[in-house]
Protein backbone atom coordinates (compact mmCIF):
# COMPACT_ATOMS: atom_id res chain seq x y z
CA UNK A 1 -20.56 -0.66 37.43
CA UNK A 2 -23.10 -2.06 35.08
CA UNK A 3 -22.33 -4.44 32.05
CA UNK A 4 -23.20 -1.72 29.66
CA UNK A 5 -21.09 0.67 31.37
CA UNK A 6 -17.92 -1.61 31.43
CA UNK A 7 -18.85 -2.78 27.86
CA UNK A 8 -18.86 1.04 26.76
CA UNK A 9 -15.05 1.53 28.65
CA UNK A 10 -13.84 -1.71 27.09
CA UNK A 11 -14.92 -0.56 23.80
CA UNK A 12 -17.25 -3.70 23.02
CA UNK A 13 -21.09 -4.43 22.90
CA UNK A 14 -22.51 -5.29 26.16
CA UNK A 15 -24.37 -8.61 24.11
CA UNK A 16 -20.36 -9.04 23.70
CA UNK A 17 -19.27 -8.92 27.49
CA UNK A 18 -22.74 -10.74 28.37
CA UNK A 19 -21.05 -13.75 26.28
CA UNK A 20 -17.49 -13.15 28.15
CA UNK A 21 -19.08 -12.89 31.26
CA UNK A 22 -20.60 -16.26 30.39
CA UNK A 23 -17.84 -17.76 29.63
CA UNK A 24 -15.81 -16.67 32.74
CA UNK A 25 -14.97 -12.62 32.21
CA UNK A 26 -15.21 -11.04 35.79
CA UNK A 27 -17.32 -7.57 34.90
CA UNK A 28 -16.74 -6.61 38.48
CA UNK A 29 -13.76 -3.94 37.26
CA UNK A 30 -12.54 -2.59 34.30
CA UNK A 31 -8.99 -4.22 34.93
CA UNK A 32 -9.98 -7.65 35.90
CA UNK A 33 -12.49 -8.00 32.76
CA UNK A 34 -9.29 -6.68 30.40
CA UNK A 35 -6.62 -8.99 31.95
CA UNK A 36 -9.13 -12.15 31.67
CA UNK A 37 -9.72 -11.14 27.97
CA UNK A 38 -5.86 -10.99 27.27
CA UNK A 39 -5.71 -14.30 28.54
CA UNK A 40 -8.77 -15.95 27.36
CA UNK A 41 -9.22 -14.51 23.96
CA UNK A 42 -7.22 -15.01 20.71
CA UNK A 43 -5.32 -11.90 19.50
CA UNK A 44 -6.31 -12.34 16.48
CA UNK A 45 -9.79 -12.76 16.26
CA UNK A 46 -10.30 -9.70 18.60
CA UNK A 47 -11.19 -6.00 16.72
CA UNK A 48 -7.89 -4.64 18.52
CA UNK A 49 -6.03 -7.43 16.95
CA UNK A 50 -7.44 -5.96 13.22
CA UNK A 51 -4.40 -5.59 10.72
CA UNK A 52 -5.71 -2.22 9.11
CA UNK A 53 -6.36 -1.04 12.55
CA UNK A 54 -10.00 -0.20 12.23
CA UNK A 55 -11.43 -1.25 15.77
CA UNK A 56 -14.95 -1.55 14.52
CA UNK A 57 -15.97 1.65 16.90
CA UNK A 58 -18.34 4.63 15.82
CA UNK A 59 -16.33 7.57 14.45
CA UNK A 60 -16.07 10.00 17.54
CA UNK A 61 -18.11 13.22 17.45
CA UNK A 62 -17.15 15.32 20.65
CA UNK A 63 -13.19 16.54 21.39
CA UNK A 64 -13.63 15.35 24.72
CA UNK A 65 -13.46 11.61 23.17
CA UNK A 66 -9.88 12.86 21.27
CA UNK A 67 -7.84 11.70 24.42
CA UNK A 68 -9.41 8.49 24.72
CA UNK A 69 -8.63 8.29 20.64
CA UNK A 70 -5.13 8.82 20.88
CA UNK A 71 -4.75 5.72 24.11
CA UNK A 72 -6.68 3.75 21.35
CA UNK A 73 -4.04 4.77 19.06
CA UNK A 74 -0.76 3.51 20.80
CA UNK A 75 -2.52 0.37 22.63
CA UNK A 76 -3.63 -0.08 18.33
CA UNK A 77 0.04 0.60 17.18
CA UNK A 78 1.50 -1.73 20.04
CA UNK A 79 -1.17 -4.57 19.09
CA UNK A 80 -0.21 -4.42 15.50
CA UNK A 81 3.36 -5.04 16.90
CA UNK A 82 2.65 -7.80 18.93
CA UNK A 83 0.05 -9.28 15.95
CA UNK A 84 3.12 -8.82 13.39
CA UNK A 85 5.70 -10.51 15.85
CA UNK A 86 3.43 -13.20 16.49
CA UNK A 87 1.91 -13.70 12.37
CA UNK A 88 5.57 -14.54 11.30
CA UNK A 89 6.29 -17.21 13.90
CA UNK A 90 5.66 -20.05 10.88
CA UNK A 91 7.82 -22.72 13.09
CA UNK A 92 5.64 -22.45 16.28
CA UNK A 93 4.47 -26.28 17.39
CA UNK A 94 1.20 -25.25 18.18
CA UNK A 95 -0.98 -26.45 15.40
CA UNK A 96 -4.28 -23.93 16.13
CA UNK A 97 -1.61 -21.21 16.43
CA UNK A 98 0.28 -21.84 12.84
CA UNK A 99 -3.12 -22.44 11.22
CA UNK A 100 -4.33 -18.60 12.37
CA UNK A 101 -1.02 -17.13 11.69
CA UNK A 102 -0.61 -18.83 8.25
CA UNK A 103 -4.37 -17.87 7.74
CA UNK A 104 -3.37 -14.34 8.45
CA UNK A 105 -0.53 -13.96 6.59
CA UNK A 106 -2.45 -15.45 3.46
CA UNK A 107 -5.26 -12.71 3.82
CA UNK A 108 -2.49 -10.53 4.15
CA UNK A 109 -1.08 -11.27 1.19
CA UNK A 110 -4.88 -11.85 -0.68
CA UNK A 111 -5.18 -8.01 0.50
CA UNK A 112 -2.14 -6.48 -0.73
CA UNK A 113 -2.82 -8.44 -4.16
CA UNK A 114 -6.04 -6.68 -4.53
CA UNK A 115 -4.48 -3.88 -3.59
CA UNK A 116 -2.30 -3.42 -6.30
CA UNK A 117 -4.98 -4.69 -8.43
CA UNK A 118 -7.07 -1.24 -7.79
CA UNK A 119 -3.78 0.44 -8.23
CA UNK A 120 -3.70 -0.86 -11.39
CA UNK A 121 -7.30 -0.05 -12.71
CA UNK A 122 -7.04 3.17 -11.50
CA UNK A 123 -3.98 3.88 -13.21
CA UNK A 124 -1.45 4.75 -10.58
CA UNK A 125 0.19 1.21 -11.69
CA UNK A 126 0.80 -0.44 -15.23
CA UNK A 127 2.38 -3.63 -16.46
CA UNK A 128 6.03 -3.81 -16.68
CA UNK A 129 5.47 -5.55 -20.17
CA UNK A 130 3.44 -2.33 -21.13
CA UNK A 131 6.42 0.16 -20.36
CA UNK A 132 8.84 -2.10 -22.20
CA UNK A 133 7.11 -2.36 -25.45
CA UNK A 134 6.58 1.53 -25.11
CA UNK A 135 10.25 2.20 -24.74
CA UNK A 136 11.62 -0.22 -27.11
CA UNK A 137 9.24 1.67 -29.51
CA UNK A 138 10.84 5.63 -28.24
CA UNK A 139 14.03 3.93 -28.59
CA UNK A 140 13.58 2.48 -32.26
CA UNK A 141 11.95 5.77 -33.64
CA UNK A 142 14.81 7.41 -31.58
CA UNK A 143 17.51 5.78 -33.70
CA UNK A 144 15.78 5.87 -37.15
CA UNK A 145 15.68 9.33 -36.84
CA UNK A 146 19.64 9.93 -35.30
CA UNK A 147 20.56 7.28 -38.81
CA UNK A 148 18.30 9.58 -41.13
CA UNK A 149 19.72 12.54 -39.44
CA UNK A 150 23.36 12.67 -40.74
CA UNK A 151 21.97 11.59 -44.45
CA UNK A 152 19.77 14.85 -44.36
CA UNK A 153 22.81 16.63 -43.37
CA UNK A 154 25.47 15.62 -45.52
CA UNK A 155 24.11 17.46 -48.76
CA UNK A 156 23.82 21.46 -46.28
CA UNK A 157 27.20 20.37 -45.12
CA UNK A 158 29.13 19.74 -47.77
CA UNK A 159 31.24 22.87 -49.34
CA UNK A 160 31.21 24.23 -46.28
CA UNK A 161 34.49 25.51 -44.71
CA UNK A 162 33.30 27.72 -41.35
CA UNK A 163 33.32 25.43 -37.88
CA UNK A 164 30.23 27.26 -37.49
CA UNK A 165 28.43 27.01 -40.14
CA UNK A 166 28.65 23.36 -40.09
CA UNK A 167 27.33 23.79 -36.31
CA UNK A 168 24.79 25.72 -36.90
CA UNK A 169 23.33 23.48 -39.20
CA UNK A 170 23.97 20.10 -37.51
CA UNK A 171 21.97 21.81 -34.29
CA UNK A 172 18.80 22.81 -36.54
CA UNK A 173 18.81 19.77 -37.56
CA UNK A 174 18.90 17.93 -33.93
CA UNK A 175 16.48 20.07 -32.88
CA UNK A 176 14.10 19.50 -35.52
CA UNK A 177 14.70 15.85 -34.84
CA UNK A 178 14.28 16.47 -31.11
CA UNK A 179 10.75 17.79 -31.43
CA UNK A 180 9.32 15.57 -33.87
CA UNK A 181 10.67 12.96 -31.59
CA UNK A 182 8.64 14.86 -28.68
CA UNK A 183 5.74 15.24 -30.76
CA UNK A 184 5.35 11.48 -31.47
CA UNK A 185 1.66 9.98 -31.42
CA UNK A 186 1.18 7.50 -28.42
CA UNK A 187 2.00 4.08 -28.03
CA UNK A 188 -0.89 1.86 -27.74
CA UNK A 189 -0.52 -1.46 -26.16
């Protein structure tokens, strides 16, 4: 098996494995050079050990390449286990390891931040100050117009003597205070 050909199956650049294979990695068989990169290389700095999941590998183009996509997958979902498990061990002894994990777990947090951030300026998201000041403003007009509602009443209702009469005219006028309250101009902030 030639480096290229090993590089290709391991899903690396063979300028990669020529630097493993430097530094120890056997390229005689696909299993050997896997088990001496589990051993020899960091987790994390690895594209398998990628929080988003994105490998680094060329979109696939063929079906015949959906199998090996799907492996990918689950070896992907089990790494971001084992990355997770090992990113929240914060009381480890090992200084390199609590540096990297604490490292990660700040970029994870830097990435979530901007995140929300573009959530924001796009719109899906808006300050919780924002919503308050609009609904304390609903709510004011809301009660002005439920106060000014019974003094534009009294004068119909008075005289009259029929249940429904006096019904009919207390519902007109909710309604006509219900959609002037839904046609109310919007709140800037």
């Amino acid at each position: 098996m030639t480096i290229t050909e090993l590089a290709k199956q391991i899903g690396i650049s063979r300028e990669l494995l020529h630097r493993h294979a430097k530094r120890g990695c056997p390229t005689d068989s696909l299993e050997s050079a896997l088990l001496w990169r589990s051993r020899n290389l960091d987790l994390t700095q690895t594209k398998e050990g990628r929080i988003t999941g994105n490998t680094g590998g060329k979109k696939s183009k063929s079906g015949s390449q959906s199998d090996e996509a799907e492996i990918i997958s689950s070896d992907i979902a089990e790494l971001v286990h084992k990355v997770n498990e090992s990113q929240l061990d914060l009381e480890t002894k090992n200084a390199d390891e609590l540096f990297k994990n604490s490292r990660a777990l700040r970029e994870k947090a830097a990435a979530l931040q901007a995140a929300a951030e573009h959530e924001k300026f796009i719109g899906s998201l808006v300050e919780r100050s924002v919503v308050e000041k609009i609904i304390f403003e609903r709510a004011r007009q809301f009660r002005d117009g439920v106060v000014v509602c019974s003094r534009r009443i009294a004068p119909d209702v008075i005289g009259k003597e029929s249940i429904t009469e006096i019904e009919a005219i207390i519902q007109k006028e909710l309604r006509v205070m219900l959609e002037q309250f839904a046609r109310l101009p919007v709140i800037e902030n």
